[in-house]
Protein backbone atom coordinates (compact mmCIF):
# COMPACT_ATOMS: atom_id res chain seq x y z
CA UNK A 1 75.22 59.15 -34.88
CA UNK A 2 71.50 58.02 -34.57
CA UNK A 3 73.06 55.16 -37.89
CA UNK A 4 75.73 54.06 -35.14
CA UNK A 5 73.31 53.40 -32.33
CA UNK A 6 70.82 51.82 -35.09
CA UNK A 7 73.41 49.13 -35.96
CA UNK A 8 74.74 48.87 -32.95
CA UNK A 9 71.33 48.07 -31.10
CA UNK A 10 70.58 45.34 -34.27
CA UNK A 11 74.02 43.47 -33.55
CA UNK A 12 72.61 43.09 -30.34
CA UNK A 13 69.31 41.69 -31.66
CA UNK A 14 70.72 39.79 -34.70
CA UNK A 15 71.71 36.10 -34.37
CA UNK A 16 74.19 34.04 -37.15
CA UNK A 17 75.16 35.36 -40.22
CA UNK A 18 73.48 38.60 -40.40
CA UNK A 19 75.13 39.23 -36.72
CA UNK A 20 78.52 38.32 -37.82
CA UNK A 21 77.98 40.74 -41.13
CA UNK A 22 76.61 43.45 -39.03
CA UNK A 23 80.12 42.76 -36.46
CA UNK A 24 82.30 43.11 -38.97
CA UNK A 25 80.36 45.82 -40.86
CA UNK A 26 80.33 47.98 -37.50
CA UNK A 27 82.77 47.14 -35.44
CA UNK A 28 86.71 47.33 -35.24
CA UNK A 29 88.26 44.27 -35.20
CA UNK A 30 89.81 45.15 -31.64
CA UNK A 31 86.32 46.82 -30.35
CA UNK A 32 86.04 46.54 -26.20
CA UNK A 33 82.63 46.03 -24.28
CA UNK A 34 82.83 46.97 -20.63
CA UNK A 35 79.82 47.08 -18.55
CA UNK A 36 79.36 45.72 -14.56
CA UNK A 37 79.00 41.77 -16.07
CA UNK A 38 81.09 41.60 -18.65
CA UNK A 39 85.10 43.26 -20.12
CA UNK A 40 85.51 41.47 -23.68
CA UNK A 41 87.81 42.15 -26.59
CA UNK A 42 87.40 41.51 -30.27
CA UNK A 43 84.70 40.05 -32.56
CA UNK A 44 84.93 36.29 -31.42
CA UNK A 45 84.33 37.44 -27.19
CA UNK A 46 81.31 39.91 -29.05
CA UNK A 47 79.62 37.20 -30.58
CA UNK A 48 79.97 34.85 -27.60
CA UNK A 49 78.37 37.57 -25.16
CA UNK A 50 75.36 38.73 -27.56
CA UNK A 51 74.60 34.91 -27.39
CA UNK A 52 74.58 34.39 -23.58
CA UNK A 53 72.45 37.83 -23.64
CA UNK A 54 70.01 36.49 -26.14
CA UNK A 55 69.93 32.92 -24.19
CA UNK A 56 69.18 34.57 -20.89
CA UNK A 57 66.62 36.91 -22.64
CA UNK A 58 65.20 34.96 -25.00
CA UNK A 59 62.70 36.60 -27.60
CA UNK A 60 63.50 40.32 -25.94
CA UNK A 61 64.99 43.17 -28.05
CA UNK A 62 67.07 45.92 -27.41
CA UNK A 63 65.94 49.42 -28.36
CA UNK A 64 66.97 53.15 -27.85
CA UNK A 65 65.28 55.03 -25.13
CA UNK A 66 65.32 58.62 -25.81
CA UNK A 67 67.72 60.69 -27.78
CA UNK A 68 71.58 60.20 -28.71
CA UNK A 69 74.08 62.63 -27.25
CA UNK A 70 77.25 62.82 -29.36
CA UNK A 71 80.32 64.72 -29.70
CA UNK A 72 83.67 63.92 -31.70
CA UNK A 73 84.18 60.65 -31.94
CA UNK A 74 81.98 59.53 -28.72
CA UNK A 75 78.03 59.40 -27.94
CA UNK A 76 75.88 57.84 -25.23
CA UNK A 77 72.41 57.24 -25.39
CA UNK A 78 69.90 55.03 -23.12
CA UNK A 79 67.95 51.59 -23.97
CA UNK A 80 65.85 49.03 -23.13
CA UNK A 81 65.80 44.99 -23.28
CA UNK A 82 62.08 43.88 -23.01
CA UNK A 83 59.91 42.36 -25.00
CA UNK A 84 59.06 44.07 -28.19
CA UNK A 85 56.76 46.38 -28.34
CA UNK A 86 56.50 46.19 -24.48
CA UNK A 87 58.16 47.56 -21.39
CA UNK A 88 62.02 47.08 -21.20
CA UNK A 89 62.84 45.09 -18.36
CA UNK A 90 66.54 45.90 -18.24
CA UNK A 91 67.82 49.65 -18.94
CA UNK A 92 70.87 51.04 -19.83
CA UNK A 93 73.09 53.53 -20.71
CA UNK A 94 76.06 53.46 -23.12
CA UNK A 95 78.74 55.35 -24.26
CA UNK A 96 80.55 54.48 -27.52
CA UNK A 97 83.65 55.15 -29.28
CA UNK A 98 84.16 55.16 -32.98
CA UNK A 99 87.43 54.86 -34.32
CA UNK A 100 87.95 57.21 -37.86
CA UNK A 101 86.35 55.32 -40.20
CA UNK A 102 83.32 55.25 -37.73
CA UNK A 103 83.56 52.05 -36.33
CA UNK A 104 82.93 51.20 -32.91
CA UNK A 105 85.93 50.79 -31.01
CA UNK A 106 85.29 50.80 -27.21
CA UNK A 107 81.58 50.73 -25.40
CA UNK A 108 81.32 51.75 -21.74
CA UNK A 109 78.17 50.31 -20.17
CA UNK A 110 75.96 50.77 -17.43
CA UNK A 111 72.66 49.14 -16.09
CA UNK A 112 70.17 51.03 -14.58
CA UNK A 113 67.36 48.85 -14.14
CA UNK A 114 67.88 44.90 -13.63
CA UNK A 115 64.53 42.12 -13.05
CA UNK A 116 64.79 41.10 -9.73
C-alpha cells in the first residue's frame, strides 16, 4: 500500500510525459477525485487539475505525513504540499480506492490545513 501512495503522491508532483505515464500506469481509466474544490472523472480532468495545483503552488511538493492505513481494497493516509524539504503549507487527508488490478479508482479528499 505504502507503493500506491508513493505513485500516487509523484503523479501529483510529476509534470508532462512522465505524469501522463505515471496516470496511466496508476490509475483506472475511469478513476474519480473528490475533495471540497474539485469532483473530476477520468485521466484528461486528472491531468487538467494536477496542472492548476502545480500553477497555484508552484515549485511545492506533495509528500506523505505519517503512516498509511489500509484495508481491502481502500487506504487513507495524510500529506503535505509545501516546499520541499520544508513545512507543508496545505494538509490533507485521503482515502483511496484500488480497483483489482490495484489501480486507483476513486480518491476521497479532505483539507485540513489551507494558507490563509
Amino acid at each position: 500500500m505504502n507503493d500506491i501512495v508513493s505513485s500516487y503522491l509523484a503523479t501529483w508532483n510529476a509534470t508532462g510525459d512522465r505524469r501522463k505515464k505515471l496516470i496511466t500506469e496508476h490509475w483506472a481509466e475511469t478513476a474519480t477525485y473528490t475533495d471540497p474544490l474539485a469532483e473530476i472523472s477520468g485521466h484528461a480532468e486528472l491531468e487538467v487539475l494536477i496542472d492548476g495545483v502545480q500553477q497555484q503552488f508552484p515549485g511545492f511538493v506533495f509528500s506523505a505525513v505519517g503512516e498509511v492505513d489500509a484495508q481491502h481494497r481502500q487506504l487513507r493516509f495524510n500529506w503535505g504540499l509545501g516546499p520541499d524539504g520544508g513545512e507543508p503549507l496545505v494538509v490533507g487527508f485521503d482515502v483511496l480506492v484500488t480497483d483489482e488490478d490495484g489501480r486507483i479508482s476513486d480518491v476521497r479528499g479532505f483539507l485540513d490545513k489551507l494558507p490563509a
